[in-house]
C-alpha atoms as a PDB file:
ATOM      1  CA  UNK A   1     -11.478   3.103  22.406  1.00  0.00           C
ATOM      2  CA  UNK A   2      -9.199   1.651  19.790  1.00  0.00           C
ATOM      3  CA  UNK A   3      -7.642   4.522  17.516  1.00  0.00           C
ATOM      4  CA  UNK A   4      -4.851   2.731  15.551  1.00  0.00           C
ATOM      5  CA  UNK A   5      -6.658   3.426  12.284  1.00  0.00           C
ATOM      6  CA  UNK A   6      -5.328   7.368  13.390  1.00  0.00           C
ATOM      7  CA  UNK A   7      -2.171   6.610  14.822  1.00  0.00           C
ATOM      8  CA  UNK A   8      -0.733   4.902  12.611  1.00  0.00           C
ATOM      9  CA  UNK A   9      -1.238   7.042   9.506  1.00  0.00           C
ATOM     10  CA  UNK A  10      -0.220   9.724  11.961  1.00  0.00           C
ATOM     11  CA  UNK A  11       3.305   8.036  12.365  1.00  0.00           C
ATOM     12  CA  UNK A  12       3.896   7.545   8.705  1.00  0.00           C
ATOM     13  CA  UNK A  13       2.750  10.969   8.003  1.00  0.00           C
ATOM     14  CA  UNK A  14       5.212  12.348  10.955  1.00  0.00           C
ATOM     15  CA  UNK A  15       8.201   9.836   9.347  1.00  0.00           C
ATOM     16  CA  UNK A  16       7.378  11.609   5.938  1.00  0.00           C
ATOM     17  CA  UNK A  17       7.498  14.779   7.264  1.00  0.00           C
ATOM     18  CA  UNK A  18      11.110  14.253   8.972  1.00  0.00           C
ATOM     19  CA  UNK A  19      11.883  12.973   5.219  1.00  0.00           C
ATOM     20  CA  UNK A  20      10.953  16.467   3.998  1.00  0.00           C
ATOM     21  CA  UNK A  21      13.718  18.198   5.913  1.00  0.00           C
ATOM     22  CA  UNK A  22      16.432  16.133   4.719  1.00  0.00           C
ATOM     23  CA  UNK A  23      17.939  15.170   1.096  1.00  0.00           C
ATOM     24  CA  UNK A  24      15.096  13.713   0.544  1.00  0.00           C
ATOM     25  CA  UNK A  25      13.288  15.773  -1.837  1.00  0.00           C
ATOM     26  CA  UNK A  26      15.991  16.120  -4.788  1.00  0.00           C
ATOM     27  CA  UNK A  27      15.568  12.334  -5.043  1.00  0.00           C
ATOM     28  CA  UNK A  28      11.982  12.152  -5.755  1.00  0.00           C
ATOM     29  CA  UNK A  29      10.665  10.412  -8.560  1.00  0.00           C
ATOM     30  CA  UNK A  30       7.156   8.809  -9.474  1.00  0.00           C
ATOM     31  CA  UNK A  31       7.886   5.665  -8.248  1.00  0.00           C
ATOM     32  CA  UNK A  32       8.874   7.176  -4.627  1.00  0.00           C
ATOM     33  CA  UNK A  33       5.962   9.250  -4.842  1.00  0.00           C
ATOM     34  CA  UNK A  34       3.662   5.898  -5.763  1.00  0.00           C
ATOM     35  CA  UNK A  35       5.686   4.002  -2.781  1.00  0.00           C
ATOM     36  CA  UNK A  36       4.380   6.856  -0.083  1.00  0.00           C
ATOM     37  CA  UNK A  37       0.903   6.671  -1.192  1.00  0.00           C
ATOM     38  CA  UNK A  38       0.685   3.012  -0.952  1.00  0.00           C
ATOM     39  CA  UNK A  39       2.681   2.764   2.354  1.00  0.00           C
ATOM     40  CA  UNK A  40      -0.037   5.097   3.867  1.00  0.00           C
ATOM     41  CA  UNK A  41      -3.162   3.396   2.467  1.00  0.00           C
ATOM     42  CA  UNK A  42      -1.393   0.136   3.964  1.00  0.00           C
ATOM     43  CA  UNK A  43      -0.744   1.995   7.183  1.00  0.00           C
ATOM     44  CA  UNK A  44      -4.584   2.705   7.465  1.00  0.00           C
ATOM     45  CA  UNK A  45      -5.400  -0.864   6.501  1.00  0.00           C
ATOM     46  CA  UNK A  46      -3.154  -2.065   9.281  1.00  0.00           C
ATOM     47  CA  UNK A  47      -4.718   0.475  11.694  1.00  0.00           C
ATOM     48  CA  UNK A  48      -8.206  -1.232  11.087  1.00  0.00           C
ATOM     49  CA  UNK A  49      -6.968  -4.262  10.771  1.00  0.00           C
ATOM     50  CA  UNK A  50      -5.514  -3.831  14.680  1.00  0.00           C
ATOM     51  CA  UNK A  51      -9.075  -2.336  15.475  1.00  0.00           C
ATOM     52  CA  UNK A  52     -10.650  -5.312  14.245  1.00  0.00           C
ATOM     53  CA  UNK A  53     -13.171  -3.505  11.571  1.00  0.00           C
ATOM     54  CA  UNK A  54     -11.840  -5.786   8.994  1.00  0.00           C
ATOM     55  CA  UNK A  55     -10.736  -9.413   8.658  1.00  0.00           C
ATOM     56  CA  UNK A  56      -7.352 -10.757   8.217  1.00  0.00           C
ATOM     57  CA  UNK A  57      -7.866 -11.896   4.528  1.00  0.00           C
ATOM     58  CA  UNK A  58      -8.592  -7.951   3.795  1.00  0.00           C
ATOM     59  CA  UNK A  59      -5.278  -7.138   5.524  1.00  0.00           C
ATOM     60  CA  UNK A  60      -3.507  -9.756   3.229  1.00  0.00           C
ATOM     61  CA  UNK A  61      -5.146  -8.929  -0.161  1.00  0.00           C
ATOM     62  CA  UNK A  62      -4.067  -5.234   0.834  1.00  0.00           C
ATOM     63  CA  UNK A  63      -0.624  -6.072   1.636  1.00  0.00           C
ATOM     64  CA  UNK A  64      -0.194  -8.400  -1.224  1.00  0.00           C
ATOM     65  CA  UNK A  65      -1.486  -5.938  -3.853  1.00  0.00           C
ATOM     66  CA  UNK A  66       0.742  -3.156  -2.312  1.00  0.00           C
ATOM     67  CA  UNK A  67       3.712  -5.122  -2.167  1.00  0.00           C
ATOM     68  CA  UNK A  68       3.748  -6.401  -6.107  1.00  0.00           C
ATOM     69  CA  UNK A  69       2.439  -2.831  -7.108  1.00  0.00           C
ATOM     70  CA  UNK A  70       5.156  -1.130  -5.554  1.00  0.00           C
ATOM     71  CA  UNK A  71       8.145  -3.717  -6.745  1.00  0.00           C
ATOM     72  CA  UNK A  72       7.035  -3.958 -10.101  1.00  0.00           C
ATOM     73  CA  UNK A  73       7.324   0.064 -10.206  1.00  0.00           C
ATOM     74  CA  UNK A  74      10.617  -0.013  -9.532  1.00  0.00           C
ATOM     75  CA  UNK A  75      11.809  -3.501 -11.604  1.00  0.00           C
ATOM     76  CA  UNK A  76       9.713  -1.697 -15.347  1.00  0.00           C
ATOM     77  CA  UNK A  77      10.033   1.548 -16.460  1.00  0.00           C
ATOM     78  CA  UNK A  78       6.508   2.085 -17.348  1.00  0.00           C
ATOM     79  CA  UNK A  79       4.433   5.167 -18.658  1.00  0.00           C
ATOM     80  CA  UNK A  80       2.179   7.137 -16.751  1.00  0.00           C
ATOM     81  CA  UNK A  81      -0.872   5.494 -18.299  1.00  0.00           C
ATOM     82  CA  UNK A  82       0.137   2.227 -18.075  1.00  0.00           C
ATOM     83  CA  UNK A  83       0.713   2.542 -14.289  1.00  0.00           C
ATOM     84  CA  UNK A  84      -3.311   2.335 -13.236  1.00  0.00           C
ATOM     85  CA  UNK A  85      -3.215  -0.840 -15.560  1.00  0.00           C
ATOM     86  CA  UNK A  86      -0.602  -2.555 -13.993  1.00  0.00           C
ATOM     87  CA  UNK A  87      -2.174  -1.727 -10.540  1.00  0.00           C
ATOM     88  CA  UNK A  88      -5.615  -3.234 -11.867  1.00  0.00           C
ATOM     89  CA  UNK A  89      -4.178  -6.817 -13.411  1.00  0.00           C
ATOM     90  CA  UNK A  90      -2.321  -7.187 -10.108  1.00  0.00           C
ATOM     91  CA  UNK A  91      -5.343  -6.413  -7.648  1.00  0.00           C
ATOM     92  CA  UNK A  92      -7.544  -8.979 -10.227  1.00  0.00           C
ATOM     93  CA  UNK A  93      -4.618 -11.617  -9.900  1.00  0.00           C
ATOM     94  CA  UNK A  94      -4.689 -11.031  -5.484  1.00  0.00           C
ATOM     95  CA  UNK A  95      -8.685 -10.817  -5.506  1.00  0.00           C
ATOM     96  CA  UNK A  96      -8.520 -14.414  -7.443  1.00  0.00           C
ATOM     97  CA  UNK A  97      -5.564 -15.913  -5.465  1.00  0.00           C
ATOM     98  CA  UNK A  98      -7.145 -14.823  -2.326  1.00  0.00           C
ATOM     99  CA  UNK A  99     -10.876 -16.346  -3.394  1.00  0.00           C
ATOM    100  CA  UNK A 100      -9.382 -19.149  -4.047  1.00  0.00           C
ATOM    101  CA  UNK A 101      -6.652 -20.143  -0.904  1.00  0.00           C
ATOM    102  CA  UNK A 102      -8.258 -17.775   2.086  1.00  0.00           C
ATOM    103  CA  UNK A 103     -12.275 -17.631   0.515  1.00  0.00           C
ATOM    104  CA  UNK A 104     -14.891 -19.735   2.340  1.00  0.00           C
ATOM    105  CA  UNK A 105     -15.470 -23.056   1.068  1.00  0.00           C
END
C-alpha cells in the first residue's frame, strides 16, 4: 500500500517541529509563515504525486505556482489583502502556461 501522501507531510511536519525548539520562532514573519504552508501543501502534492493519484502536469502546475508565490513574497512587500491576489494572478498565469505547453492537443 503506497502511503507517501502521509509520510511525507509527516516529515515536513517533524522538520517544523525541530524548527520550533530552536531560534526559530523570534524570526517569524508572514512571509515564513506563508513559505511553511505552501511547502506542506507541496509536500502532500508530491506524496500523491509518488502514489500515482495524480498526473505529472498536476505536480508541475503545483510546484510552479508554489515556487513564484513564495519568491514573490519575499522580493514585494505587500499588504495582507493583496497577498490572496497575488496568489490568484499567478495560479491563472500557471493554469494558462500549463494548458498551453503540457495540455492535450
Amino acid at each position: 500500500m503506497k502511503r507517501w501522501t502521509f509520510v511525507l507531510p509527516f516529515i515536513y511536519f517533524l522538520f517544523l517541529f525541530a524548527l520550533a525548539f530552536m531560534d526559530f520562532p523570534r524570526q517569524i514573519n508572514r512571509q515564513w509563515m506563508w513559505i511553511q504552508i505552501g511547502g506542506l501543501i507541496f509536500m502532500i502534492v508530491l506524496g500523491r504525486y509518488l502514489d500515482g493519484s495524480i498526473p505529472k502536469g498536476v505536480l508541475i502546475t503545483i510546484g510552479a505556482f508554489t515556487l513564484l508565490w513564495l519568491a514573490l513574497a519575499f522580493l514585494i512587500s505587500i499588504k495582507k489583502e493583496y497577498f490572496i491576489l497575488l496568489g490568484l494572478i499567478i495560479e491563472l498565469v500557471v493554469v494558462i502556461l500549463v494548458e498551453r505547453f503540457l495540455g492535450k492537443h
